[in-house]
PDB file of N, CA and C in Angstrom:
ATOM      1  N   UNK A   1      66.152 129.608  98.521  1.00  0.00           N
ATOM      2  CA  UNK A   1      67.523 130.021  98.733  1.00  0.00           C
ATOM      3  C   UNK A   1      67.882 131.124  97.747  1.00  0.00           C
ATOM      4  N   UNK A   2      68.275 132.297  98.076  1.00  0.00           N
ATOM      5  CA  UNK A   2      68.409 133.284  97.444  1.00  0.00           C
ATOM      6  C   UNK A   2      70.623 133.213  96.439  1.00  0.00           C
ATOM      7  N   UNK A   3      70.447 133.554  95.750  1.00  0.00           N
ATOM      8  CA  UNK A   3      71.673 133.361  95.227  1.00  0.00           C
ATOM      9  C   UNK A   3      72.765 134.729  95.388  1.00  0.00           C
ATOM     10  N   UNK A   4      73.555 134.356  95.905  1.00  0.00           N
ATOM     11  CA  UNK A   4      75.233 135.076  96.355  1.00  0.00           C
ATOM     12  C   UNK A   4      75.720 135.447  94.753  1.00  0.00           C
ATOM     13  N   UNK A   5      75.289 136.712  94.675  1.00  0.00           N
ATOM     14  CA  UNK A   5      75.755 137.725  93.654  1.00  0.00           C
ATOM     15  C   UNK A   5      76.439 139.163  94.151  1.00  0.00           C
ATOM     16  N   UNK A   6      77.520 139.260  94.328  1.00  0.00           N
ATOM     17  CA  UNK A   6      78.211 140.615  95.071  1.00  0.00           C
ATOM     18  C   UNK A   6      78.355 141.584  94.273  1.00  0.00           C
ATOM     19  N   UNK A   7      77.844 142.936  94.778  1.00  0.00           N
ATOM     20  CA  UNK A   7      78.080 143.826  94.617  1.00  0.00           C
ATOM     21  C   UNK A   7      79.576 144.269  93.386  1.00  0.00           C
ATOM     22  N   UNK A   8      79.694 145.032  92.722  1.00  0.00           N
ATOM     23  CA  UNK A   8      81.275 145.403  92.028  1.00  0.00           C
ATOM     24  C   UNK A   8      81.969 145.844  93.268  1.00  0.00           C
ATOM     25  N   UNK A   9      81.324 146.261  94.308  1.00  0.00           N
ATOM     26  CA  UNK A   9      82.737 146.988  95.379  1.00  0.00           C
ATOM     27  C   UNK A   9      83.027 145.656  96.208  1.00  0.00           C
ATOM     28  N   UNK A  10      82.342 144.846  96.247  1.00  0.00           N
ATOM     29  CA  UNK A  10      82.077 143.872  96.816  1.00  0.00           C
ATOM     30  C   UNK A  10      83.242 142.767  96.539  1.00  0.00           C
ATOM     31  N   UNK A  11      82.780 142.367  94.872  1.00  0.00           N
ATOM     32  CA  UNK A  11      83.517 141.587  94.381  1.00  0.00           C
ATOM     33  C   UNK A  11      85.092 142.130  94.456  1.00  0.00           C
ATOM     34  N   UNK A  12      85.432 143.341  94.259  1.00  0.00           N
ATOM     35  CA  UNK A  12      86.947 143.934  94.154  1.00  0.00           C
ATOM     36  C   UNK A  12      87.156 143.651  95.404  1.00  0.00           C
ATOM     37  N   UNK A  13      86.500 143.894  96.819  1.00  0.00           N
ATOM     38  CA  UNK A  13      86.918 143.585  98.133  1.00  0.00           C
ATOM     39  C   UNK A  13      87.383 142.177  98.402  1.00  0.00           C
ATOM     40  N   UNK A  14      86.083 141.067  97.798  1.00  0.00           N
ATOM     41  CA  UNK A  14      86.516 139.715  98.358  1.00  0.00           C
ATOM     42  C   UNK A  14      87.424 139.416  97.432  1.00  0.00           C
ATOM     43  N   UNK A  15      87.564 140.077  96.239  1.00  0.00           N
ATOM     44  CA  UNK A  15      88.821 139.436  95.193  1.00  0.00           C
ATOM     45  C   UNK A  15      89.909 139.450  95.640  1.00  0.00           C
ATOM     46  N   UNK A  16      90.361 140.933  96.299  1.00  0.00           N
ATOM     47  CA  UNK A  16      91.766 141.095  97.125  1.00  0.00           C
ATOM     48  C   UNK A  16      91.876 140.260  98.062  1.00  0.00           C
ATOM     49  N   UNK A  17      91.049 140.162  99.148  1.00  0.00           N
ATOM     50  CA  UNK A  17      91.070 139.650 100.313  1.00  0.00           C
ATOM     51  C   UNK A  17      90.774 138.114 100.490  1.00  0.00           C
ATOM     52  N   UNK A  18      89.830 137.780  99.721  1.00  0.00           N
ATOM     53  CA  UNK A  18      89.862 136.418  99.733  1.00  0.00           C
ATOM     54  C   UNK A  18      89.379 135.455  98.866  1.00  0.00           C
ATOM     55  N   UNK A  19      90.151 135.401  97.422  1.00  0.00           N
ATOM     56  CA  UNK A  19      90.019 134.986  95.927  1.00  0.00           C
ATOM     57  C   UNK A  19      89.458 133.525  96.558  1.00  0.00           C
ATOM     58  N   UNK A  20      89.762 132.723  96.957  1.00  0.00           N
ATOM     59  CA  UNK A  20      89.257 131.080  97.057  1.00  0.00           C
ATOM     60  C   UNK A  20      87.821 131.153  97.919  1.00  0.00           C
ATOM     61  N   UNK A  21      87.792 131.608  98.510  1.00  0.00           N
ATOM     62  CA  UNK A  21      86.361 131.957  99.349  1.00  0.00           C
ATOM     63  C   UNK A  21      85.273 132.315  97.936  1.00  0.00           C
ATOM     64  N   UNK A  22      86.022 133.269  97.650  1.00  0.00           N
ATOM     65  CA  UNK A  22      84.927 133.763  96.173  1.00  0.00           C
ATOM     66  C   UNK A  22      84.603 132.876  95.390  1.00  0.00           C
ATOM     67  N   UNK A  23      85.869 132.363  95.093  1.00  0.00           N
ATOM     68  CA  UNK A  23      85.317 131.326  93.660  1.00  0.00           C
ATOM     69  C   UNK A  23      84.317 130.315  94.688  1.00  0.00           C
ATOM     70  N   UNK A  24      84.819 129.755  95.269  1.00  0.00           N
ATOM     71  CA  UNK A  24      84.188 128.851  96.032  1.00  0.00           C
ATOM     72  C   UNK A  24      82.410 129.504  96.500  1.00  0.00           C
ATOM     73  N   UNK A  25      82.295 130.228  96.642  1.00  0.00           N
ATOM     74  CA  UNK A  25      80.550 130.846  96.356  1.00  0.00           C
ATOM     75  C   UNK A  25      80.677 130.538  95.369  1.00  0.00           C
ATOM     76  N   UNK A  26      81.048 131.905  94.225  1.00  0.00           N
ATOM     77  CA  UNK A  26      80.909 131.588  93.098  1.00  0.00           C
ATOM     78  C   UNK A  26      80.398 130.201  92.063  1.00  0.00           C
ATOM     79  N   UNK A  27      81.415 129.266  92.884  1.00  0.00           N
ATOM     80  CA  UNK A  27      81.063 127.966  92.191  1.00  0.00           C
ATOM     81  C   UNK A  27      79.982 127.270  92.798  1.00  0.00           C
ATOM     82  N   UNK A  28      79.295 127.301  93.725  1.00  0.00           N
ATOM     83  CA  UNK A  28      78.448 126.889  94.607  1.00  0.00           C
ATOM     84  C   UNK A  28      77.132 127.734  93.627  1.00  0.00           C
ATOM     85  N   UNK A  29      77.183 129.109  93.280  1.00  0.00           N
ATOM     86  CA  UNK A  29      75.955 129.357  92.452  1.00  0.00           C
ATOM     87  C   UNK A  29      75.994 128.952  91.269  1.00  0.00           C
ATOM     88  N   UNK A  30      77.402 128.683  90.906  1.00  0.00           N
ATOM     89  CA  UNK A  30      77.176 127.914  89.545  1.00  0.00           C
ATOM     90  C   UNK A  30      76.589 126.872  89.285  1.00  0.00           C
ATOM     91  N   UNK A  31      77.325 126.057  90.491  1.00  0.00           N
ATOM     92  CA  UNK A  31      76.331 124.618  90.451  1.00  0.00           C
ATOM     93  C   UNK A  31      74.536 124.631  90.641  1.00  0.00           C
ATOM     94  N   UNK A  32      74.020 125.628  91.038  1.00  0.00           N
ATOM     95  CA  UNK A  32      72.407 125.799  91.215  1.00  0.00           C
ATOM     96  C   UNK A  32      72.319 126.207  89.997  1.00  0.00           C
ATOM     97  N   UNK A  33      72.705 127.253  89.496  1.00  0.00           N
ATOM     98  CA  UNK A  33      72.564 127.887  87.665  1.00  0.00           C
ATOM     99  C   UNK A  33      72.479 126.611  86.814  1.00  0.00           C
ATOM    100  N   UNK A  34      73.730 125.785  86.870  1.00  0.00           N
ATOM    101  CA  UNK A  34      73.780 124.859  86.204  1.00  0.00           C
ATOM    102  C   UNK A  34      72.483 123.995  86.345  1.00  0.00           C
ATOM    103  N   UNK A  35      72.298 123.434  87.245  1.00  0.00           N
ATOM    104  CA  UNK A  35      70.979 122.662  87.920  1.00  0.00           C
ATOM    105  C   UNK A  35      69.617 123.281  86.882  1.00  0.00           C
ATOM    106  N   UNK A  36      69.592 124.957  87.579  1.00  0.00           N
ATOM    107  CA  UNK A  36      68.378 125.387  86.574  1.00  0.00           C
ATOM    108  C   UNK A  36      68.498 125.452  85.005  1.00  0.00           C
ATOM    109  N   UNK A  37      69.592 125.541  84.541  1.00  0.00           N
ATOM    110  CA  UNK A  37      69.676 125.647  82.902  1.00  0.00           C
ATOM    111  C   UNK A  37      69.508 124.427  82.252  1.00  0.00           C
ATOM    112  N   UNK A  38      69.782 123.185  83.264  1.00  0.00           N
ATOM    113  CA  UNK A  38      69.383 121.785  82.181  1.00  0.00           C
ATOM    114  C   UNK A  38      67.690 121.894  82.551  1.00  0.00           C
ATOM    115  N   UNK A  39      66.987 121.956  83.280  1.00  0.00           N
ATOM    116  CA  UNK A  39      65.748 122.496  83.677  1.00  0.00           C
ATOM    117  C   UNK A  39      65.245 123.163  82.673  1.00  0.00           C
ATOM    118  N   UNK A  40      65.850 124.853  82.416  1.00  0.00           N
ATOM    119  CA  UNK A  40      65.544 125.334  81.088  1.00  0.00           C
ATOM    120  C   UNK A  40      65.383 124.730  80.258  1.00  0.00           C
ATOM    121  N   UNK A  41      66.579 124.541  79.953  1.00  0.00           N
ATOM    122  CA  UNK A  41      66.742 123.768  78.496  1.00  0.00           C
ATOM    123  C   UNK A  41      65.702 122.525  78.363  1.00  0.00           C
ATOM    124  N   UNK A  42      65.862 121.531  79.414  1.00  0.00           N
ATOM    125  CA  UNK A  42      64.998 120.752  79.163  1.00  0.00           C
ATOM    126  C   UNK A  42      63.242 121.189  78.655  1.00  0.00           C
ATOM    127  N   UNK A  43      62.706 122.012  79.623  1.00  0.00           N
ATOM    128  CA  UNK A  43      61.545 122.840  78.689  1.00  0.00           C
ATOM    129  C   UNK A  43      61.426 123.278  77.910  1.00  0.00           C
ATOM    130  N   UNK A  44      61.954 124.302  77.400  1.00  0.00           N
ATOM    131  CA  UNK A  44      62.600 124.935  76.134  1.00  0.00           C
ATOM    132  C   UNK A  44      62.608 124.329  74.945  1.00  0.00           C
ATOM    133  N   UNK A  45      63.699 122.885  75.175  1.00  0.00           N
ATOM    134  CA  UNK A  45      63.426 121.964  74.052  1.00  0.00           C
ATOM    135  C   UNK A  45      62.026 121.298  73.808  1.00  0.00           C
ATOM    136  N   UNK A  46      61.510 120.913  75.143  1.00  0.00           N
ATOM    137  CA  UNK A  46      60.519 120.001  74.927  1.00  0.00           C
ATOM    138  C   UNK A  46      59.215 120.797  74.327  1.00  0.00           C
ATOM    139  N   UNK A  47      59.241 122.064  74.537  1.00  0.00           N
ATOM    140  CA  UNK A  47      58.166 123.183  74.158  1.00  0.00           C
ATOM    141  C   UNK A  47      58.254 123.547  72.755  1.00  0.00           C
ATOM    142  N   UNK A  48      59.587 123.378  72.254  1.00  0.00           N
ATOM    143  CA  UNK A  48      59.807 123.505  70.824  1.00  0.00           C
ATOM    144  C   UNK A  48      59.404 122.529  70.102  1.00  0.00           C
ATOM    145  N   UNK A  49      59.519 121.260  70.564  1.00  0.00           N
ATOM    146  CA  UNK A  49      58.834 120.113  70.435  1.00  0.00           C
ATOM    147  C   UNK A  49      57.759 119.969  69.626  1.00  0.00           C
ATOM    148  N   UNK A  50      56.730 120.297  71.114  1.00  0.00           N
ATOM    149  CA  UNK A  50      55.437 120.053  71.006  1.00  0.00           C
ATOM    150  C   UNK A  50      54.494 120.963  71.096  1.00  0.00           C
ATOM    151  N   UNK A  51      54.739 122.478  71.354  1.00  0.00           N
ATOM    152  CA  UNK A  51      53.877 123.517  71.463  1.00  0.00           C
ATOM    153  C   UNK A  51      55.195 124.654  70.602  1.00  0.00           C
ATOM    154  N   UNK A  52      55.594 124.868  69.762  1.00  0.00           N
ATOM    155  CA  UNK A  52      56.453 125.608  69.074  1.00  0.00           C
ATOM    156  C   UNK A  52      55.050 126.153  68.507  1.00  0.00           C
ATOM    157  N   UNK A  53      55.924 127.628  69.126  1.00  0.00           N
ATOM    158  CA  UNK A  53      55.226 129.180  68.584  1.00  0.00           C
ATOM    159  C   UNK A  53      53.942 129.603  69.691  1.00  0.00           C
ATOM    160  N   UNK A  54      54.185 128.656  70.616  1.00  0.00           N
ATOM    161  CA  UNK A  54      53.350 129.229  71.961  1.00  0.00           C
ATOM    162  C   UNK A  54      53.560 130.233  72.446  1.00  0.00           C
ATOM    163  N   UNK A  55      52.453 130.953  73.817  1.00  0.00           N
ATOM    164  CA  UNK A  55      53.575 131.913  74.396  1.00  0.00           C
ATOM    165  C   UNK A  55      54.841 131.090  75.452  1.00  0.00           C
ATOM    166  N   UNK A  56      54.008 130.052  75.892  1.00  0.00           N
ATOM    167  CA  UNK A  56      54.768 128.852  76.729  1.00  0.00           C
ATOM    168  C   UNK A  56      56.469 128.931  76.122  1.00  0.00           C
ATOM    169  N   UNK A  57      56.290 128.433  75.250  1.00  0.00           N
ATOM    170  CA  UNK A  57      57.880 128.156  74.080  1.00  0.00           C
ATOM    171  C   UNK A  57      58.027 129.345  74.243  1.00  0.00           C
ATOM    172  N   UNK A  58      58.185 130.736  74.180  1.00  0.00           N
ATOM    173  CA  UNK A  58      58.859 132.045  73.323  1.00  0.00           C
ATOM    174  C   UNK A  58      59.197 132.120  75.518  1.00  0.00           C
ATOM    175  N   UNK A  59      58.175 131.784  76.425  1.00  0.00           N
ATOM    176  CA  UNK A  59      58.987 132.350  77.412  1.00  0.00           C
ATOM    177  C   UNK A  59      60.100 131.183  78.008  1.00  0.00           C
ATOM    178  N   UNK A  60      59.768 129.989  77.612  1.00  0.00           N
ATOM    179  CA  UNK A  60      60.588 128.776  77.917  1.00  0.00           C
ATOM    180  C   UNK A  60      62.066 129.101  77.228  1.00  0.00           C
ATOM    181  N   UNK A  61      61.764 129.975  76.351  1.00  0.00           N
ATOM    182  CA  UNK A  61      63.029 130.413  75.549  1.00  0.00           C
ATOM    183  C   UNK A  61      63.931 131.323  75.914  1.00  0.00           C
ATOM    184  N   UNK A  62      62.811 132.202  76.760  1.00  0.00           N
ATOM    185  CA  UNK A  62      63.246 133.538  77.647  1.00  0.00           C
ATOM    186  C   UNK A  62      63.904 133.308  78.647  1.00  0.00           C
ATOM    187  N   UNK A  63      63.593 132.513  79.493  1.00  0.00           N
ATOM    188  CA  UNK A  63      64.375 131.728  80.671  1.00  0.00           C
ATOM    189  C   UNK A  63      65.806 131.366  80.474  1.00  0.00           C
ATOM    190  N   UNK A  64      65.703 130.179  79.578  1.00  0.00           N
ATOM    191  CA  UNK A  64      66.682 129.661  79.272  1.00  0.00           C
ATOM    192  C   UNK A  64      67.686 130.115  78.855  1.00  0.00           C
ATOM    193  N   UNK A  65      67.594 131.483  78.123  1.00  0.00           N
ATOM    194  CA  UNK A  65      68.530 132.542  77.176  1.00  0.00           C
ATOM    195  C   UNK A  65      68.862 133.611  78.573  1.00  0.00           C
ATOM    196  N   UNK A  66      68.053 133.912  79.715  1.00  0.00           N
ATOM    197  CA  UNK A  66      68.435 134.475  80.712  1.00  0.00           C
ATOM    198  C   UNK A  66      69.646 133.171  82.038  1.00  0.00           C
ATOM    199  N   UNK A  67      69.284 132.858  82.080  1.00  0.00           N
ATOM    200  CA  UNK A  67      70.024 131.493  82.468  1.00  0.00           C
ATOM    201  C   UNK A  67      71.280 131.323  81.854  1.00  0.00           C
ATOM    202  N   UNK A  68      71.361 131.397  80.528  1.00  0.00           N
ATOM    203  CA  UNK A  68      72.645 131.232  79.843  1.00  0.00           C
ATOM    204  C   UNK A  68      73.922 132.475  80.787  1.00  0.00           C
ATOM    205  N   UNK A  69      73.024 133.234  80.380  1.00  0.00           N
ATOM    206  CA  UNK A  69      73.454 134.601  80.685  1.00  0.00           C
ATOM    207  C   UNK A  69      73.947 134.529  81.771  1.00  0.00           C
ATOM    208  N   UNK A  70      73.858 134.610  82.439  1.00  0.00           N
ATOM    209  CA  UNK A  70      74.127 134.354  84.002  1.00  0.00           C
ATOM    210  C   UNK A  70      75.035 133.660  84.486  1.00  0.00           C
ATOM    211  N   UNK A  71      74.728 132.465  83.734  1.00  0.00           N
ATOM    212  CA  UNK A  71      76.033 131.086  83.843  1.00  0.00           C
ATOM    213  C   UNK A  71      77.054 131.907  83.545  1.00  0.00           C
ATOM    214  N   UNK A  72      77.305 132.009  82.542  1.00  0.00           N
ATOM    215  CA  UNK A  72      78.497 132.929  81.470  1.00  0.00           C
ATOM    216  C   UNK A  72      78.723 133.994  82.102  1.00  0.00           C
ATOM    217  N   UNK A  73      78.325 134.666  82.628  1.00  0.00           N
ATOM    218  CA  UNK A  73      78.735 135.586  83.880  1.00  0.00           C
ATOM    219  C   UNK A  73      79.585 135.512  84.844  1.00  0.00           C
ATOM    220  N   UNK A  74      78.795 134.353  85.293  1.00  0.00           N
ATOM    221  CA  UNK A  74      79.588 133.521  86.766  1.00  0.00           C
ATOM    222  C   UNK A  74      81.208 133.300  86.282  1.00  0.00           C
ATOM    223  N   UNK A  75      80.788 132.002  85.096  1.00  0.00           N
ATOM    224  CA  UNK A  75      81.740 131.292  84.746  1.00  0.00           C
ATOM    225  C   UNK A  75      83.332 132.638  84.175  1.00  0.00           C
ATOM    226  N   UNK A  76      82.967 133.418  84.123  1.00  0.00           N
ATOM    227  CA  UNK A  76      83.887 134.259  83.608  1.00  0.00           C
ATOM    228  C   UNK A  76      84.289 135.214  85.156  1.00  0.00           C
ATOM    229  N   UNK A  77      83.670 135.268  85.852  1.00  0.00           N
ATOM    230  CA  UNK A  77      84.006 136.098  87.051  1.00  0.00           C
ATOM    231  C   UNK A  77      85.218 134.678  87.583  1.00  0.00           C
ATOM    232  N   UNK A  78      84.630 133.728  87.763  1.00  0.00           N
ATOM    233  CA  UNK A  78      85.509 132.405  88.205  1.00  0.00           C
ATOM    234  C   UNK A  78      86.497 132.653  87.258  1.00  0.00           C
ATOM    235  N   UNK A  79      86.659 132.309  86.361  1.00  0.00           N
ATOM    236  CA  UNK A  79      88.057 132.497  85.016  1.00  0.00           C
ATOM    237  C   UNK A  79      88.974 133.696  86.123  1.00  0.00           C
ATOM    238  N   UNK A  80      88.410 134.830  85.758  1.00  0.00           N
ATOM    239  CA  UNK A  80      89.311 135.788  86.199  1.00  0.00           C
ATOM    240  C   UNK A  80      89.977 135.199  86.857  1.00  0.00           C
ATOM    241  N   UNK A  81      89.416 135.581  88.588  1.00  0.00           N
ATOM    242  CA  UNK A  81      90.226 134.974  89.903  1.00  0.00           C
ATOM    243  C   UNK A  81      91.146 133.765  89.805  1.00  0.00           C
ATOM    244  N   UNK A  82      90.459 132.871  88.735  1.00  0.00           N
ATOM    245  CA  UNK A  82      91.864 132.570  88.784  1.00  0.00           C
ATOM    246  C   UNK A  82      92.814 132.443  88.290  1.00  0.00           C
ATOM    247  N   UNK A  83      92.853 133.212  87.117  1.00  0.00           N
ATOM    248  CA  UNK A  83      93.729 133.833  86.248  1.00  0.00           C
ATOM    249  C   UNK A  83      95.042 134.879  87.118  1.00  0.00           C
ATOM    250  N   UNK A  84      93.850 135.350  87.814  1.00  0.00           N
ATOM    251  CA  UNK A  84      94.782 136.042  88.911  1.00  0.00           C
ATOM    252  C   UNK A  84      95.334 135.749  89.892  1.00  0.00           C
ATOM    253  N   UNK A  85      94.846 134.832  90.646  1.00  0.00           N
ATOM    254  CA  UNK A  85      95.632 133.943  91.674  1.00  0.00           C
ATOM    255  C   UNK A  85      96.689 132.944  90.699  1.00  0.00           C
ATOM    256  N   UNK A  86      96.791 132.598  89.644  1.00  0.00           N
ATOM    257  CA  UNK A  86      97.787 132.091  89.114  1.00  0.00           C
ATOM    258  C   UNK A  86      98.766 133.078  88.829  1.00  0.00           C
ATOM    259  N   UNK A  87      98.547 134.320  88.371  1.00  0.00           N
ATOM    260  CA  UNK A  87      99.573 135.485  87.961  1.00  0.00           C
ATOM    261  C   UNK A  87     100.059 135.715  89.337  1.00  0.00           C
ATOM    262  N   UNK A  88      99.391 135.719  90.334  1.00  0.00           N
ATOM    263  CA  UNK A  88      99.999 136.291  91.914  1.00  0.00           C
ATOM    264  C   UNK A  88     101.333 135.361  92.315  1.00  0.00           C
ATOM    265  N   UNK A  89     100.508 133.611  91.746  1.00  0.00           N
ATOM    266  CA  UNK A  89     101.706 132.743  92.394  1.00  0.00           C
ATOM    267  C   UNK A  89     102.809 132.995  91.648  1.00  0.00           C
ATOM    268  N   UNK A  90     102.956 133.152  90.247  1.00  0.00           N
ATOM    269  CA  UNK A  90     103.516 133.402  89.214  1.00  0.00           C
ATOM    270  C   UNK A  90     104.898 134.594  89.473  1.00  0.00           C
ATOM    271  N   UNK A  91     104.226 135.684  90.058  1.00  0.00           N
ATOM    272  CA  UNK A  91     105.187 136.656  90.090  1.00  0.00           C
ATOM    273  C   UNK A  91     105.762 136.486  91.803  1.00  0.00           C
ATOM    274  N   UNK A  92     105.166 136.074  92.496  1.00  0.00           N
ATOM    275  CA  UNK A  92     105.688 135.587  94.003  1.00  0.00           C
ATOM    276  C   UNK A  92     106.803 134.470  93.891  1.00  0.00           C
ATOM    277  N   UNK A  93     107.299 134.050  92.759  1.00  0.00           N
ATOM    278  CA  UNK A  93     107.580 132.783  93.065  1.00  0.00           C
ATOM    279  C   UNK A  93     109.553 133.277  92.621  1.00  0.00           C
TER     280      UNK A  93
END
């Protein structure tokens, strides 16, 4: 399953047009990110463990630090929208 990452013209399009649709992907790849980062992590740690200073460990490390990344990506594209759908209801009201 390939993961729903939009474009910047993309994201400004579905942001206007349809903020809950977005997050709602959005959160749907979060939850797989999430899935793979305890995965990471779980190797990562266990490699630090028991093979610390492998190449195994330094890329188990690589993963996991790319993974972060990503999450924190997501998780902040989600923040926005709805930072902004709260400011929308906010000034509509």
């Amino acid at each position: 399953m390939r993961d729903y990452i939009p474009s910047p013209d993309e994201f400004v399009q579905l942001a206007g047009t349809a903020k809950v649709e977005l997050m709602e992907r959005l959160g749907g790849v979060m939850l797989k990110k999430s899935y793979d980062l305890a995965e990471a992590a779980f190797q990562h740690y266990r490699l630090q463990a028991t093979a610390k200073g492998t190449p195994e460990a330094g890329e188990a490390q690589a993963v996991k630090a790319q993974l972060d990344w990503e999450y924190d990506g997501l998780k902040h594209a989600v923040s926005l929208l709805q930072s902004t759908r709260r400011a929308e209801r906010e000034l509509s009201e």
